[in-house]
PDB file of N, CA and C in Angstrom:
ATOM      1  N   UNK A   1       0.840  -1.184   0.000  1.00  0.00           N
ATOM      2  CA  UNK A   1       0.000   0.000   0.000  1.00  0.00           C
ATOM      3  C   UNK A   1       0.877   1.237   0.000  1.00  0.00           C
ATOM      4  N   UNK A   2       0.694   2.525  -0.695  1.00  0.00           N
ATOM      5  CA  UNK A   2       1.425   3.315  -1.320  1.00  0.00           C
ATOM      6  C   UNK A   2       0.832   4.569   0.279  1.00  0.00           C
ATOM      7  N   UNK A   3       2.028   5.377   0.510  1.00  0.00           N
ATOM      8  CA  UNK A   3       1.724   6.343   1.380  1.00  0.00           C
ATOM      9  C   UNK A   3       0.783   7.607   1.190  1.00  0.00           C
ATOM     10  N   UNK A   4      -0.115   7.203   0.481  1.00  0.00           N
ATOM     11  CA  UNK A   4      -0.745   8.259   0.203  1.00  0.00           C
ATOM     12  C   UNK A   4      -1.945   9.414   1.112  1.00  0.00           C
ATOM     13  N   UNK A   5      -1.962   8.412   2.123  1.00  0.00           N
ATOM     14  CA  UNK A   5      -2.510   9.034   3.260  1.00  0.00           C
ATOM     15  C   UNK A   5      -2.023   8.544   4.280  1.00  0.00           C
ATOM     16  N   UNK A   6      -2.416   9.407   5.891  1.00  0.00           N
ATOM     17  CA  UNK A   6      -2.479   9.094   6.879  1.00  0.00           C
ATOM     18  C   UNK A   6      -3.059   8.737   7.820  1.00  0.00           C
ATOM     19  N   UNK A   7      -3.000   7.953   8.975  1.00  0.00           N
ATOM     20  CA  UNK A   7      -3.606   7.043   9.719  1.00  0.00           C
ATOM     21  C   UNK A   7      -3.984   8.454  10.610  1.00  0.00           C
ATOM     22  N   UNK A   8      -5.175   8.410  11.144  1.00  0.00           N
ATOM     23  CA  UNK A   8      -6.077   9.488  12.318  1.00  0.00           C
ATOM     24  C   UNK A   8      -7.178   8.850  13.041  1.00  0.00           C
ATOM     25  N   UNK A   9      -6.567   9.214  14.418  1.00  0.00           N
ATOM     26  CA  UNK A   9      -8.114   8.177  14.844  1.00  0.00           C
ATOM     27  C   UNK A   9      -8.697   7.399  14.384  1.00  0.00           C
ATOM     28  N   UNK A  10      -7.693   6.260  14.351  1.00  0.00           N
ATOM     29  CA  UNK A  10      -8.003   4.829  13.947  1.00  0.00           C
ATOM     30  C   UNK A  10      -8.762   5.292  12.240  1.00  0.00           C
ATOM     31  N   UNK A  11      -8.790   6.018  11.799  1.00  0.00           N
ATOM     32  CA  UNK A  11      -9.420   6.142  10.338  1.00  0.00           C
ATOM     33  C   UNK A  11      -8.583   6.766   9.352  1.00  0.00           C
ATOM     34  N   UNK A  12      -8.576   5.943   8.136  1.00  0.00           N
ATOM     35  CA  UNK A  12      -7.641   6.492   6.777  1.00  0.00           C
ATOM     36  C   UNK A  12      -8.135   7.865   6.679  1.00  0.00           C
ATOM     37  N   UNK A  13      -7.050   8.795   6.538  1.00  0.00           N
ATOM     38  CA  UNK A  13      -6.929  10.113   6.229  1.00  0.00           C
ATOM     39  C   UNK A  13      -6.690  10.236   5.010  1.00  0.00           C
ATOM     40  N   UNK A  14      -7.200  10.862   4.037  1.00  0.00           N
ATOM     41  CA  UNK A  14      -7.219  10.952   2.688  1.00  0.00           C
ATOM     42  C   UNK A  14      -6.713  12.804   2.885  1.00  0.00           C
ATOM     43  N   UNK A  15      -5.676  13.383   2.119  1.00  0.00           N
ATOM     44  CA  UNK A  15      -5.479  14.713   2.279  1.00  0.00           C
ATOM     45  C   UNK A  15      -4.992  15.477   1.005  1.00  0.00           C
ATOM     46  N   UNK A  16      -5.956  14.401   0.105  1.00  0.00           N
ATOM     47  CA  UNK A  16      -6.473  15.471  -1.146  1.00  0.00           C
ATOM     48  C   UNK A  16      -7.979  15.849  -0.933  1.00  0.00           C
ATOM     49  N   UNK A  17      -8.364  15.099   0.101  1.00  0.00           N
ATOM     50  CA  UNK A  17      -9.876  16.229   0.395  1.00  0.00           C
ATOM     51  C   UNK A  17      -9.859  17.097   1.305  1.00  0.00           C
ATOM     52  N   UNK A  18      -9.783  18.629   1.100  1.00  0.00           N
ATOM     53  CA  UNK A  18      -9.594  19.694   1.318  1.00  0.00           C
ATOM     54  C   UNK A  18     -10.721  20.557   2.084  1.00  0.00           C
ATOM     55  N   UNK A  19     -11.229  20.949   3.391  1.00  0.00           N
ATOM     56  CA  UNK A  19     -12.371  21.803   3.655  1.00  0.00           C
ATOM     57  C   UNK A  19     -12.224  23.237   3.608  1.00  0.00           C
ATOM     58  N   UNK A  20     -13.324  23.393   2.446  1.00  0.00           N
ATOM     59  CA  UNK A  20     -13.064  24.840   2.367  1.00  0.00           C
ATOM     60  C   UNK A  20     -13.590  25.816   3.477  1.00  0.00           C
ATOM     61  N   UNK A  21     -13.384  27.063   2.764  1.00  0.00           N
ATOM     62  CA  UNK A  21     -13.815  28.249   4.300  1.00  0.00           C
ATOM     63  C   UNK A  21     -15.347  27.872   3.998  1.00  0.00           C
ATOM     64  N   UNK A  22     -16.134  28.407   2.796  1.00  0.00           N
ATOM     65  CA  UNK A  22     -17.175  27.778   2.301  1.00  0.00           C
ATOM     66  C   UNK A  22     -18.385  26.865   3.707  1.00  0.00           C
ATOM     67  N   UNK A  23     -17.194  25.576   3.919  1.00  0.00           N
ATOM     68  CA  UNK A  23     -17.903  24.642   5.006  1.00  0.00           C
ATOM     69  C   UNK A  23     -17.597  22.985   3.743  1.00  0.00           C
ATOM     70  N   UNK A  24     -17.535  24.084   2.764  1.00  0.00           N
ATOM     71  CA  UNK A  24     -17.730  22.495   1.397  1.00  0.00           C
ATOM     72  C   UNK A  24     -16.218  22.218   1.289  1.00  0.00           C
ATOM     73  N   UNK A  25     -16.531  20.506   0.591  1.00  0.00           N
ATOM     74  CA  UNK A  25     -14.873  19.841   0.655  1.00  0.00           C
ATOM     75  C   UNK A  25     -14.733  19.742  -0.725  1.00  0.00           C
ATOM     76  N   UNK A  26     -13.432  20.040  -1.069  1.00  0.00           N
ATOM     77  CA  UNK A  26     -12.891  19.530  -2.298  1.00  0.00           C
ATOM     78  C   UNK A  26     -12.122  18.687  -2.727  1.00  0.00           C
ATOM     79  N   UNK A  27     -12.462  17.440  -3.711  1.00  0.00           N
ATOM     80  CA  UNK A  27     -11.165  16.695  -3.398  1.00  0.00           C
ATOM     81  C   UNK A  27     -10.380  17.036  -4.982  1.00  0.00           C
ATOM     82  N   UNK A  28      -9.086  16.926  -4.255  1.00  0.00           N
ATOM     83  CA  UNK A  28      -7.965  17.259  -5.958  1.00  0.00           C
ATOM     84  C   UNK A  28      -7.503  15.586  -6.068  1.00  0.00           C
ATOM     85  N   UNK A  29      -6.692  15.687  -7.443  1.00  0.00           N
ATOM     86  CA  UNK A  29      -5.994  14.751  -7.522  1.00  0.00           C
ATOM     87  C   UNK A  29      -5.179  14.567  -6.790  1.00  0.00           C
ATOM     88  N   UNK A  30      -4.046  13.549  -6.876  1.00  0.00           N
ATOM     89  CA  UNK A  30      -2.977  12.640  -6.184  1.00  0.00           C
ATOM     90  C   UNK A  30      -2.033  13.706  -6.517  1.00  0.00           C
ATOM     91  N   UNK A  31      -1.600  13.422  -7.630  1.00  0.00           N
ATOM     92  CA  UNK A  31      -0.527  13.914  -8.679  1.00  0.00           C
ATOM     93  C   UNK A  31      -0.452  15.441  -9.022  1.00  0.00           C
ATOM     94  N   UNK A  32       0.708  16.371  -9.392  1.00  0.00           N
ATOM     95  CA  UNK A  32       0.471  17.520  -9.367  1.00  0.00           C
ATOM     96  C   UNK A  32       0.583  17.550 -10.915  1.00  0.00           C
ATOM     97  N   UNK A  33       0.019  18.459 -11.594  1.00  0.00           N
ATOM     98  CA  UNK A  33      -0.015  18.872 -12.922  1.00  0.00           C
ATOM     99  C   UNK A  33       1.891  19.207 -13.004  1.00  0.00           C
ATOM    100  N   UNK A  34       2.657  18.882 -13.627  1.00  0.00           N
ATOM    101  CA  UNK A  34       3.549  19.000 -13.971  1.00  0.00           C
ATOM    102  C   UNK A  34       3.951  20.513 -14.824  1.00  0.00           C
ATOM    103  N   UNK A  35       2.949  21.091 -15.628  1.00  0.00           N
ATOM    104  CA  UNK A  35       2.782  22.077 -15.949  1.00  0.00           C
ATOM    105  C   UNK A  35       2.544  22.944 -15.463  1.00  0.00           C
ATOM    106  N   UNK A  36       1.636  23.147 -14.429  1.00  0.00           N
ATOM    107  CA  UNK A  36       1.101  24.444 -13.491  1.00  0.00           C
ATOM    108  C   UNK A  36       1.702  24.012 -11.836  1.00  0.00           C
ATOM    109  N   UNK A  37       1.942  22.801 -12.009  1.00  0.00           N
ATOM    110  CA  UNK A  37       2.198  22.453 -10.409  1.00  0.00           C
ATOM    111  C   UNK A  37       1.124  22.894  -9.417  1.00  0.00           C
ATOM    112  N   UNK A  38       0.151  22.270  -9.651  1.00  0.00           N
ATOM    113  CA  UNK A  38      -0.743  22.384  -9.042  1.00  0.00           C
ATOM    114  C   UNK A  38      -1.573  21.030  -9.305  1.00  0.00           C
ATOM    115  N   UNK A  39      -2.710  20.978  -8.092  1.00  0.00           N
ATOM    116  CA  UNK A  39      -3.424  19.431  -8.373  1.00  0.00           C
ATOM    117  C   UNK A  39      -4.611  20.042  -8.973  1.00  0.00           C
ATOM    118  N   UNK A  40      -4.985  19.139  -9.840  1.00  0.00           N
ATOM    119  CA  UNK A  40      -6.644  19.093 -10.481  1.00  0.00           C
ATOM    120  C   UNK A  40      -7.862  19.392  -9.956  1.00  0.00           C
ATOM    121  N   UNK A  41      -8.815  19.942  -9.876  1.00  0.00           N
ATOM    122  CA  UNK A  41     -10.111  19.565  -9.048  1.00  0.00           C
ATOM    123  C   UNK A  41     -10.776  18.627  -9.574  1.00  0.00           C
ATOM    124  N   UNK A  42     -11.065  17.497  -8.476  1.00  0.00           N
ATOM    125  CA  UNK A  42     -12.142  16.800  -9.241  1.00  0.00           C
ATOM    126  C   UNK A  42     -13.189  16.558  -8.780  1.00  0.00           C
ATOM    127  N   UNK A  43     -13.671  18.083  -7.962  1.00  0.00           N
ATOM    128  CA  UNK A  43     -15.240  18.215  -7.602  1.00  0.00           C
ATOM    129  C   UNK A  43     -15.558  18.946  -6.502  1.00  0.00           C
ATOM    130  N   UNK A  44     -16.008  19.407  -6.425  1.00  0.00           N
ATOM    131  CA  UNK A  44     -17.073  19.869  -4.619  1.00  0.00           C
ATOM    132  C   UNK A  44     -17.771  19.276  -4.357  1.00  0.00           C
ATOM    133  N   UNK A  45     -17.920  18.702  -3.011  1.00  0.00           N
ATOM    134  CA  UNK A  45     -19.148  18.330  -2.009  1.00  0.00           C
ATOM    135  C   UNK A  45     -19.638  19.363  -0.925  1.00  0.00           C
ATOM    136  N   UNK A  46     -21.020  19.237  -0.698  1.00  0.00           N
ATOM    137  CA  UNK A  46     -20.900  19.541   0.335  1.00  0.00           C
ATOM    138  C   UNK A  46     -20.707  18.659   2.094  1.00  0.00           C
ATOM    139  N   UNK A  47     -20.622  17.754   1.333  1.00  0.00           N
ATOM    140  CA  UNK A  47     -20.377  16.725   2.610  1.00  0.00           C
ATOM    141  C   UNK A  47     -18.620  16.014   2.336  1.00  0.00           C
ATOM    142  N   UNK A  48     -17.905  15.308   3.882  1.00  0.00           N
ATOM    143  CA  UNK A  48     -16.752  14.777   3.021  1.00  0.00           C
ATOM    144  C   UNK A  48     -17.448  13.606   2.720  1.00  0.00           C
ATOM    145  N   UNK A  49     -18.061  12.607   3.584  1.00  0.00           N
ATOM    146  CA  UNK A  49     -18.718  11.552   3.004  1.00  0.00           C
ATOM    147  C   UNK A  49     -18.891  11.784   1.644  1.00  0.00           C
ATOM    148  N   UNK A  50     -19.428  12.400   0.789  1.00  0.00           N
ATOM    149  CA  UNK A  50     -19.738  12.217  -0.122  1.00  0.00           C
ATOM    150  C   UNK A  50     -18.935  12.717  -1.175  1.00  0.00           C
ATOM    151  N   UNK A  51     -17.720  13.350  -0.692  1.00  0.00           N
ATOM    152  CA  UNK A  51     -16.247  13.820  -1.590  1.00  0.00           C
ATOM    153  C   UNK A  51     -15.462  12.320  -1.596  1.00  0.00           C
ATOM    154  N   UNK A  52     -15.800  11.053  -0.315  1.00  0.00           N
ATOM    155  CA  UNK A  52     -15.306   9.624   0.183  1.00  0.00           C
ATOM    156  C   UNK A  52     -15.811   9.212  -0.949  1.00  0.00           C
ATOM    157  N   UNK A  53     -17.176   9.207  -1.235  1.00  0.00           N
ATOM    158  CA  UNK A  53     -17.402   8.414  -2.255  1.00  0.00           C
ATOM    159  C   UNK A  53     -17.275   8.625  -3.336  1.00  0.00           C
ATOM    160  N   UNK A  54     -16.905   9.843  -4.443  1.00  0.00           N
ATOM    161  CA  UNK A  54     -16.935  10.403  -5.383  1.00  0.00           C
ATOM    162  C   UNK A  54     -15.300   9.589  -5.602  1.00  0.00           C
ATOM    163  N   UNK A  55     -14.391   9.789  -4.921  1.00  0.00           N
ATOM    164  CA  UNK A  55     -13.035   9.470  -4.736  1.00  0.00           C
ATOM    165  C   UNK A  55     -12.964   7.828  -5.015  1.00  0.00           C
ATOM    166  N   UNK A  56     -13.380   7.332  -4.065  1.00  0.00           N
ATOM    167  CA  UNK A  56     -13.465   5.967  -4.192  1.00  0.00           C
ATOM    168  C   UNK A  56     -14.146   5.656  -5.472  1.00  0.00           C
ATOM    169  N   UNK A  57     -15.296   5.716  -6.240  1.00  0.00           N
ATOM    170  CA  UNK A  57     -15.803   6.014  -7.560  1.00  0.00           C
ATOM    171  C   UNK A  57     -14.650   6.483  -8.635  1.00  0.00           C
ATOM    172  N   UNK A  58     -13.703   7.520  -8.353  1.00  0.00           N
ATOM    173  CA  UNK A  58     -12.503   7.923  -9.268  1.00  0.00           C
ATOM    174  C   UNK A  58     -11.026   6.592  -9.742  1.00  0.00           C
ATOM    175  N   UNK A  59     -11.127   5.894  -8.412  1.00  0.00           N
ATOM    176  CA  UNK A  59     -10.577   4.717  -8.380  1.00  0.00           C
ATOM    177  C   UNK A  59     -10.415   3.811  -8.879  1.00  0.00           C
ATOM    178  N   UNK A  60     -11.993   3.747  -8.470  1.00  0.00           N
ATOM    179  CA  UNK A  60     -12.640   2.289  -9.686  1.00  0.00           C
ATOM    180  C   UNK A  60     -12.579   2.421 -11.095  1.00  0.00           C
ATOM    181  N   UNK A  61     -13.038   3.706 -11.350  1.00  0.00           N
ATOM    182  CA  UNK A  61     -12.495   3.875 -12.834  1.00  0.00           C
ATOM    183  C   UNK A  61     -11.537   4.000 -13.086  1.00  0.00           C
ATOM    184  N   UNK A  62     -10.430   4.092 -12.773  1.00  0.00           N
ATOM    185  CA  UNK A  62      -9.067   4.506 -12.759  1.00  0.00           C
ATOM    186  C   UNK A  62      -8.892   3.420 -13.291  1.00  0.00           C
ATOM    187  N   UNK A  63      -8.852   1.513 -12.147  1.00  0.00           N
ATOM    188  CA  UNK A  63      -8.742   0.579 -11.882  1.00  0.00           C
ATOM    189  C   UNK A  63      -8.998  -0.531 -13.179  1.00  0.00           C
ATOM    190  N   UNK A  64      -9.824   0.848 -14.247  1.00  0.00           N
ATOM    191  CA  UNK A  64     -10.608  -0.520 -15.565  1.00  0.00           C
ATOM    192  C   UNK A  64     -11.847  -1.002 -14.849  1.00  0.00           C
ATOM    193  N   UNK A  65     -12.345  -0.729 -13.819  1.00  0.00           N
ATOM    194  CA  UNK A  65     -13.310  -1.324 -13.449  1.00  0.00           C
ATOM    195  C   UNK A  65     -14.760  -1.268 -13.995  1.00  0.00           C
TER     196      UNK A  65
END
């Protein structure tokens, strides 16, 4: 398993999902644009649950699934 997050109160920390001032979460990509150096958006929620699942959904497709 690749370090891509961190362990928090016993729960995977994912820290491309971002809370904005807003109250809403954003999650970016992994990877930084090599060109702008910066990460992608790939969406707003207003919940993180539901930035969790959008992510996990990005995966699977990623995956060929």
């Amino acid at each position: 398993m690749s370090c891509a997050g961190t362990a928090r109160a016993g729960k995977r920390f994912s820290s491309m999902i971002r809370k904005l001032k807003s109250g809403e979460f954003r999650l970016y990509s992994r990877k930084k644009n090599p060109k702008t150096g910066k990460r992608r958006n790939l969406g707003t929620f207003s919940s993180r649950k539901a930035a969790e699942k959008h992510e996990r959904a990005v995966q699977y497709f990623k995956r060929g699934g």
